[in-house]
N, C-alpha and C. Protein backbone atom coordinates (compact mmCIF):
# COMPACT_ATOMS: atom_id res chain seq x y z
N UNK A 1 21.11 -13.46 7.69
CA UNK A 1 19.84 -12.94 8.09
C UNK A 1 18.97 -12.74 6.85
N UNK A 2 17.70 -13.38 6.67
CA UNK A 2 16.66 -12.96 5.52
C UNK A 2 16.03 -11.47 6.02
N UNK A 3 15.91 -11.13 4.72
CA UNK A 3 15.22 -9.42 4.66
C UNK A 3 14.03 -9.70 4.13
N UNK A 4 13.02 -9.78 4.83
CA UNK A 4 11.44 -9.60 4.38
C UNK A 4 10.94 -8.36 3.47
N UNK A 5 10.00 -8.79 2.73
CA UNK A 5 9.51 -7.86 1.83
C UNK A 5 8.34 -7.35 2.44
N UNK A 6 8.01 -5.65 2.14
CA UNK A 6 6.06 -5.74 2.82
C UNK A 6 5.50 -6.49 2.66
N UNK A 7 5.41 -7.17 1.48
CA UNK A 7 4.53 -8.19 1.37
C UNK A 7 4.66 -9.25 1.84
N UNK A 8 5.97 -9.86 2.23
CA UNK A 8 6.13 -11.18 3.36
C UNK A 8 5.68 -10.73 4.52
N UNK A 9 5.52 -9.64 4.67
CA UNK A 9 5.03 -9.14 6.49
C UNK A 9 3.49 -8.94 6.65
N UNK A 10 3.08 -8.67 5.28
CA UNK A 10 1.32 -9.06 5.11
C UNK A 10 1.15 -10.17 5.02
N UNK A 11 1.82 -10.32 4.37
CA UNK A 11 1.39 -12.22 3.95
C UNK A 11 1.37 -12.87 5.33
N UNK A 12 2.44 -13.01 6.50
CA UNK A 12 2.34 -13.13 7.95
C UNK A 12 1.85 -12.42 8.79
N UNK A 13 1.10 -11.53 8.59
CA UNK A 13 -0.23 -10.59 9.36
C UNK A 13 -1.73 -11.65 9.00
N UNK A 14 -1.92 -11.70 7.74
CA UNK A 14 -2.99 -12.35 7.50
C UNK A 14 -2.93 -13.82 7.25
N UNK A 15 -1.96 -14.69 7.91
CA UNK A 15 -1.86 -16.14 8.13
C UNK A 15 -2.39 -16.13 9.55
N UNK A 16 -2.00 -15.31 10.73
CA UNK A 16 -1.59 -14.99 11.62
C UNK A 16 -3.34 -14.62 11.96
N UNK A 17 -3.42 -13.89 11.17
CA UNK A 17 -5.60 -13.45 11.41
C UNK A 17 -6.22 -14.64 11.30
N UNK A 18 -5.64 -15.19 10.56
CA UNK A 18 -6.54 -16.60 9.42
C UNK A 18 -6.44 -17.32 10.91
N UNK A 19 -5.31 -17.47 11.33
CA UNK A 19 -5.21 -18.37 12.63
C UNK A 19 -5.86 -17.87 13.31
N UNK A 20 -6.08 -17.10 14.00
CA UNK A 20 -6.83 -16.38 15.14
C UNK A 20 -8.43 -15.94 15.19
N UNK A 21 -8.48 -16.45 13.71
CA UNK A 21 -10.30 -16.72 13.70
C UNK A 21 -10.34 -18.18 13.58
N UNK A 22 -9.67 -18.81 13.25
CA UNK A 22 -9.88 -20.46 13.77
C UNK A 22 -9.58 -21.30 12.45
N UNK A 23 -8.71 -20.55 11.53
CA UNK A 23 -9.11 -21.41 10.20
C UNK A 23 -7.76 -22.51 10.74
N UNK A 24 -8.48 -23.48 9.67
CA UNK A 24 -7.53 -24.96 10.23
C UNK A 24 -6.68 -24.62 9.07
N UNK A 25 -5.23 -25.19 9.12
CA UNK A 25 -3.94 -25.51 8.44
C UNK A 25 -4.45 -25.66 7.24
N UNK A 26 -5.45 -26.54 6.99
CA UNK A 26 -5.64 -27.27 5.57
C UNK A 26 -6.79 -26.30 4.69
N UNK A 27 -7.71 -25.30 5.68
CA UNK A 27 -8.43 -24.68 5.16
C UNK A 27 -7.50 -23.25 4.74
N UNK A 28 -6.46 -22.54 5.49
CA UNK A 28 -5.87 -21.81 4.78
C UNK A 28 -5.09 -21.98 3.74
N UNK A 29 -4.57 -23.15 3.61
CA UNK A 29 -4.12 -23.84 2.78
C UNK A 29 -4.94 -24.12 0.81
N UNK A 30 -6.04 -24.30 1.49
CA UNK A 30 -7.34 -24.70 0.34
C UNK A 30 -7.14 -22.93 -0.36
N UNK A 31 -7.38 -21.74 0.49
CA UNK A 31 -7.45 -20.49 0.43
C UNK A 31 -6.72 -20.10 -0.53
N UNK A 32 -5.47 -20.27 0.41
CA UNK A 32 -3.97 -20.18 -0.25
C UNK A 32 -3.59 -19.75 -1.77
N UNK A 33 -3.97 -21.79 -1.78
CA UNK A 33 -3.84 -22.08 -3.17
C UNK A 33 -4.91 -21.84 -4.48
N UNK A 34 -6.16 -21.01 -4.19
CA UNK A 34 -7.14 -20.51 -4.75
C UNK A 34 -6.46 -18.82 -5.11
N UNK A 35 -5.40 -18.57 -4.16
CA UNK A 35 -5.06 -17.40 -4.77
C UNK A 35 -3.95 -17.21 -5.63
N UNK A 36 -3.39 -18.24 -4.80
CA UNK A 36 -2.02 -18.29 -6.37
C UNK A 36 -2.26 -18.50 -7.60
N UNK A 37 -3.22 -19.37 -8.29
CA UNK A 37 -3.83 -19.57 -8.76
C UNK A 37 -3.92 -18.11 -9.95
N UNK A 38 -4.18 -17.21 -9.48
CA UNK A 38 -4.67 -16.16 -9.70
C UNK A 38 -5.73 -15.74 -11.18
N UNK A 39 -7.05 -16.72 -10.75
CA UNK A 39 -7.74 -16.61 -11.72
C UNK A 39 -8.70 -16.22 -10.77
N UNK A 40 -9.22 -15.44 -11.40
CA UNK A 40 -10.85 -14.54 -10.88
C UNK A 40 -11.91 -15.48 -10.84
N UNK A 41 -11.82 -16.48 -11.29
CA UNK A 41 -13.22 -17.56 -11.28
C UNK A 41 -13.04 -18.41 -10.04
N UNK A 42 -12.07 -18.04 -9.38
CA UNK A 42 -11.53 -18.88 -8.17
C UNK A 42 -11.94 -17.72 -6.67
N UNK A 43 -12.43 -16.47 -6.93
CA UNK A 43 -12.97 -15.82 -6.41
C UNK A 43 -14.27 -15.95 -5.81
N UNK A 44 -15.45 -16.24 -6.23
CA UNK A 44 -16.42 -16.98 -5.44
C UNK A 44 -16.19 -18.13 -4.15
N UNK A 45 -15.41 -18.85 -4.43
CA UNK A 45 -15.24 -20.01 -3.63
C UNK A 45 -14.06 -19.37 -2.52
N UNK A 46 -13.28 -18.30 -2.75
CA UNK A 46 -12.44 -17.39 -2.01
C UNK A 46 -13.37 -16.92 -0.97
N UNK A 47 -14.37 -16.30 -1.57
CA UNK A 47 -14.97 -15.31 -0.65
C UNK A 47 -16.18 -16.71 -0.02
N UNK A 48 -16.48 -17.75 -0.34
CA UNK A 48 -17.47 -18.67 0.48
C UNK A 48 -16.72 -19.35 1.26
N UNK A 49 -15.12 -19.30 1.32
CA UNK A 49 -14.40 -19.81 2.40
C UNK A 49 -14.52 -19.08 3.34
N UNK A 50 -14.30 -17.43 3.04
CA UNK A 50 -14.12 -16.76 3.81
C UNK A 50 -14.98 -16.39 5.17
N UNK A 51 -16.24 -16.34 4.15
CA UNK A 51 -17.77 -16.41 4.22
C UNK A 51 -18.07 -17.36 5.91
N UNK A 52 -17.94 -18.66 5.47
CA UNK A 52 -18.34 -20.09 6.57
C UNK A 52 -16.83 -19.68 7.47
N UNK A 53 -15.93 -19.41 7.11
CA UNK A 53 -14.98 -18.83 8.68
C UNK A 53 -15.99 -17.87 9.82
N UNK A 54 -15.98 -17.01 9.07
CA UNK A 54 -16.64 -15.91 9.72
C UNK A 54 -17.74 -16.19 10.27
N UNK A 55 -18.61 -17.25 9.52
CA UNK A 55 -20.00 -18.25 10.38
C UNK A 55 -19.82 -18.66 11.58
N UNK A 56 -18.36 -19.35 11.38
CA UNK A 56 -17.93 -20.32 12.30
C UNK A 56 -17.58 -19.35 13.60
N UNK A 57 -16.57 -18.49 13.40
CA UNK A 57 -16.30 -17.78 14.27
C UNK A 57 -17.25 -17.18 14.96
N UNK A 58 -18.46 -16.46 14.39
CA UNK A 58 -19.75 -15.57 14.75
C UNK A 58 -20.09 -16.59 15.91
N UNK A 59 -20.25 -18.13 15.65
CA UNK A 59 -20.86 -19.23 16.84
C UNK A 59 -20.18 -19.03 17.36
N UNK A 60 -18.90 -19.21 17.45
CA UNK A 60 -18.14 -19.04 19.02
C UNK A 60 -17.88 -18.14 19.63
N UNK A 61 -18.20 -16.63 18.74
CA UNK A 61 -17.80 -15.41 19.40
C UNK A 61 -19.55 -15.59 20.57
N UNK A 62 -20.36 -16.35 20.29
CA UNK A 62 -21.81 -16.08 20.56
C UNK A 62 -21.81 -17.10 22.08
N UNK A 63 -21.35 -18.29 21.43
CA UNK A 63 -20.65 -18.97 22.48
C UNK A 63 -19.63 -18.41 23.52
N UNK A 64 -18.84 -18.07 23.64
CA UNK A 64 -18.25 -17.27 24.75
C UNK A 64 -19.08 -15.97 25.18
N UNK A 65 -19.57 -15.48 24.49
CA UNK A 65 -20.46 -14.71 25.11
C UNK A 65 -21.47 -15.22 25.86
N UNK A 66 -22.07 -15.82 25.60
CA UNK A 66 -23.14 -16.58 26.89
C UNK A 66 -22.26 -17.30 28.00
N UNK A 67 -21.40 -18.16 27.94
CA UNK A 67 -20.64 -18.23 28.76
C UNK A 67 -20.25 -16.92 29.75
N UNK A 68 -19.28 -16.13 29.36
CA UNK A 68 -19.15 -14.99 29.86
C UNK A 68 -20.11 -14.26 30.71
N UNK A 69 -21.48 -13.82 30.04
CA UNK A 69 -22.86 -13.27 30.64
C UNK A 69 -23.21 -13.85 31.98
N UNK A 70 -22.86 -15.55 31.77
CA UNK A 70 -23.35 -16.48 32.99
C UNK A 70 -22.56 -16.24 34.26
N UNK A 71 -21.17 -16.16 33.91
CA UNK A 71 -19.95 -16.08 34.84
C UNK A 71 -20.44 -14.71 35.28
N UNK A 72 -20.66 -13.92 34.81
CA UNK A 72 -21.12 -12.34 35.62
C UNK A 72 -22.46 -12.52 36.51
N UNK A 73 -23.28 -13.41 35.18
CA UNK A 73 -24.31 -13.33 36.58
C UNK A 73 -24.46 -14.09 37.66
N UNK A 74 -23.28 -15.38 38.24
CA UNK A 74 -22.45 -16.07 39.18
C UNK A 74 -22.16 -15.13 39.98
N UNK A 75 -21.25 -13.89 39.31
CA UNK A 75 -20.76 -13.09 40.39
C UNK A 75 -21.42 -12.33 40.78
N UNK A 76 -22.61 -12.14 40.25
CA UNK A 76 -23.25 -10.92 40.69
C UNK A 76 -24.49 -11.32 41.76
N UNK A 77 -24.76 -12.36 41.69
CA UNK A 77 -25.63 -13.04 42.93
C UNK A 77 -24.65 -14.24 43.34
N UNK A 78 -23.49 -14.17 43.60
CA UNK A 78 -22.85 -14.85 44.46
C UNK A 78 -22.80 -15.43 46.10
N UNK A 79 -23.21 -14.52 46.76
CA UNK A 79 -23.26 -14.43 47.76
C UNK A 79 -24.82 -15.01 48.06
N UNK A 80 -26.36 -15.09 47.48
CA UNK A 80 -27.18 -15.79 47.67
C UNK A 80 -27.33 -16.74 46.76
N UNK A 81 -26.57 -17.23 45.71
CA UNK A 81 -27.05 -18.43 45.15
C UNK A 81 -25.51 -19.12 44.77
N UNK A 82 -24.37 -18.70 44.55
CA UNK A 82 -23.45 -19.66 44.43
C UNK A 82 -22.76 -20.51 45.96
N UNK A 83 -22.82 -19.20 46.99
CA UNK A 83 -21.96 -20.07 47.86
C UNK A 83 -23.25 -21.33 48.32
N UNK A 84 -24.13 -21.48 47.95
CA UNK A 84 -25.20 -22.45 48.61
C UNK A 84 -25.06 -23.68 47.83
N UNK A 85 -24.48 -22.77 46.39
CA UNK A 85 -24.39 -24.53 45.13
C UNK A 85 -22.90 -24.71 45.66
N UNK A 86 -22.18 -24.45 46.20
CA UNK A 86 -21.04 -24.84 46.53
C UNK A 86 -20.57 -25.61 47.54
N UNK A 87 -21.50 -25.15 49.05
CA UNK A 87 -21.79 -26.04 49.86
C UNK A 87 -22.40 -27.36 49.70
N UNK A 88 -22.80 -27.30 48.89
CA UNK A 88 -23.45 -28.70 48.30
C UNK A 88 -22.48 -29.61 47.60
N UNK A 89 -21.30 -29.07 47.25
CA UNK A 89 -20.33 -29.57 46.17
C UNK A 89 -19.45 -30.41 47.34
N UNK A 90 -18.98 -29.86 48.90
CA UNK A 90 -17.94 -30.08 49.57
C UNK A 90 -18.86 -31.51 50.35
């Protein structure tokens, strides 16, 4: 059995975030290796990765939100304007 260190259990908390805001394999990867690295001049380009994630994500968090908004307002005039686009569908 391997025994993890705190820091292997951060280190897999924030791969694990990195994934779940959308970063691709090769962009955490790019990240990664900007930190091992461990030179401070590699810090700008750290934080402008970080930066265009968070862009990226902001569109799709904005994107599902309008989606979402629409689906409520489907349900919320359902009964005079969807079942009529639906009858039209069958």
């Amino acid at each position: 059995m391997r025994d993890f260190t705190e820091r292997n259990i951060n280190q897999l908390k924030f791969a694990k975030t990195m994934r779940h805001a959308g970063v691709s394999i090769e962009r955490f990867r790019e990240y990664i290796g900007t930190v091992l690295e461990d030179d401070d001049r590699t810090i700008p380009a750290r934080k402008a990765l970080l930066l265009e994630q968070a862009e990226e994500m902001r569109e799709r968090i904005n994107q599902i939100q309008a989606a979402h908004d629409h689906l409520l307002y489907k349900i919320d005039h359902y009964e005079n304007h969807m079942r009529q686009v639906e009858n039209r569908l069958e």
